[in-house]
Protein backbone atom coordinates (compact mmCIF):
# COMPACT_ATOMS: atom_id res chain seq x y z
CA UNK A 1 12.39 8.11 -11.22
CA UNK A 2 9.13 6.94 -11.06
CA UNK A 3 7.87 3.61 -9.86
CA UNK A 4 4.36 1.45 -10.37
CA UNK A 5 4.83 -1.31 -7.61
CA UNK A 6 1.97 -3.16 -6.71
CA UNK A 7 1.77 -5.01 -3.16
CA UNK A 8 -0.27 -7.72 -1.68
CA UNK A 9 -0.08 -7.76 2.39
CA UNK A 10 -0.95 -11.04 3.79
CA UNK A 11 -2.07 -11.52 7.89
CA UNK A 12 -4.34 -9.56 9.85
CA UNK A 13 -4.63 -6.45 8.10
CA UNK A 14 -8.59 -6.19 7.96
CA UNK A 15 -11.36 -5.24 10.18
CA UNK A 16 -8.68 -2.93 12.21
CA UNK A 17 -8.41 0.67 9.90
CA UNK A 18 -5.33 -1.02 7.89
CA UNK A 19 -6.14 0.64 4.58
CA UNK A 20 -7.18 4.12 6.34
CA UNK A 21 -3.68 3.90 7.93
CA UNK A 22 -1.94 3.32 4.28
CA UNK A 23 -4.16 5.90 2.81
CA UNK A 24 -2.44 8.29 5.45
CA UNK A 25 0.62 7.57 5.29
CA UNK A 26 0.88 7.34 1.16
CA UNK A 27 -0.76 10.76 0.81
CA UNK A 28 2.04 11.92 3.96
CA UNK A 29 4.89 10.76 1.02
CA UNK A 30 3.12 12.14 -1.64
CA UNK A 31 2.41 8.94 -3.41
CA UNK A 32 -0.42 7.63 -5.35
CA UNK A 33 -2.41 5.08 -6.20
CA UNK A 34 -5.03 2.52 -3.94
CA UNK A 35 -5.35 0.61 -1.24
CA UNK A 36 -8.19 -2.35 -1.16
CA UNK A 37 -9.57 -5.29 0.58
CA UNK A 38 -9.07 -8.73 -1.06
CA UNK A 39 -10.77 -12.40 -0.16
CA UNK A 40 -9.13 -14.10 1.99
CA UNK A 41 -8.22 -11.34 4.56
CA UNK A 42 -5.63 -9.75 2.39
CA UNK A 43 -4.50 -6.13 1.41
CA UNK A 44 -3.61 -4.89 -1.80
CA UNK A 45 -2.27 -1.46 -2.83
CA UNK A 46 -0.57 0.16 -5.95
CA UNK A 47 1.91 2.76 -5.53
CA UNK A 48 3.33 5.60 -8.07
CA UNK A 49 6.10 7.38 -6.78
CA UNK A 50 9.73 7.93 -6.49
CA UNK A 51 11.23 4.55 -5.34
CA UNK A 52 12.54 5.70 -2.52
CA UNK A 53 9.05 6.75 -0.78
CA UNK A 54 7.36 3.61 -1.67
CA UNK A 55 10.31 1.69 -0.15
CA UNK A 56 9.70 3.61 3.10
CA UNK A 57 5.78 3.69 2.77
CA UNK A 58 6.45 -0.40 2.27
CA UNK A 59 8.63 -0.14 5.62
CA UNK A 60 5.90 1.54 7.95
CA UNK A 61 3.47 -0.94 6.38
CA UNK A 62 5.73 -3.77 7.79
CA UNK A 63 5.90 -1.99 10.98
CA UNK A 64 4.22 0.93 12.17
CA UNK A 65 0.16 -0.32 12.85
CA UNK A 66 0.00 -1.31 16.29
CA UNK A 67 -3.30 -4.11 15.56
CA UNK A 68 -1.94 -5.49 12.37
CA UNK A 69 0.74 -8.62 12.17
CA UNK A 70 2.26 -8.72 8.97
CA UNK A 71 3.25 -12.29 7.93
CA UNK A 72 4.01 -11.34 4.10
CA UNK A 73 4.15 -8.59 2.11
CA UNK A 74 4.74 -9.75 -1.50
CA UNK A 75 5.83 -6.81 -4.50
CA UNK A 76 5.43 -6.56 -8.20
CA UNK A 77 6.46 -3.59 -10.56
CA UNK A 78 4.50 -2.86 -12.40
CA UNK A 79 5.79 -1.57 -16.31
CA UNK A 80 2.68 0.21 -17.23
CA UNK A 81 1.60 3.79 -17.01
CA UNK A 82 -0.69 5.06 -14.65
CA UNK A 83 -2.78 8.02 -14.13
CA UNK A 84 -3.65 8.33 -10.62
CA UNK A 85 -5.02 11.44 -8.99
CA UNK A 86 -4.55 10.73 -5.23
CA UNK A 87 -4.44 8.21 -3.02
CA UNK A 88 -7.55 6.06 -2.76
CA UNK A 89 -9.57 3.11 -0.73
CA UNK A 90 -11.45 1.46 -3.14
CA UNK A 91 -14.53 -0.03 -1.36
């Protein structure tokens, strides 16, 4: 089943190609949706895909850059319906 979840990543996840690496990685799961810079050095993204992709796309997030420290990652679904194309960074 489809999901809408929208996170908000919270550390150091600018300045060091975080949203280029979650841009990868969503496209490599075949999810879609954004990825974008917020004030205050934070990351959101929005996700549409099968829950169990965006659970491990949320995983290597957590994990997997080797510059970024994670200190919180909060999530929100989202009950709306979305028409995404690909993934995206918004600018």
């Amino acid at each position: 089943m489809t999901e809408v979840i929208k996170v908000v990543v919270y550390g150091k996840v600018q300045k060091i190609g975080y949203r280029y690496f979650v841009q990868r990685y969503a496209k490599i799961l075949g999810l879609k949706g954004y990825v974008r810079n917020l004030p205050d050095n934070k990351v959101e993204a929005v996700f549409v895909g099968e829950k169990e992709d965006i659970e491990k796309m949320l995983e290597i997030m957590r994990k997997s850059h080797p510059l970024a420290r994670v200190e919180k990652m909060e999530t929100e679904r989202l009950n709306t319906e979305v028409n995404f194309q690909d993934f995206e960074i918004i600018f």
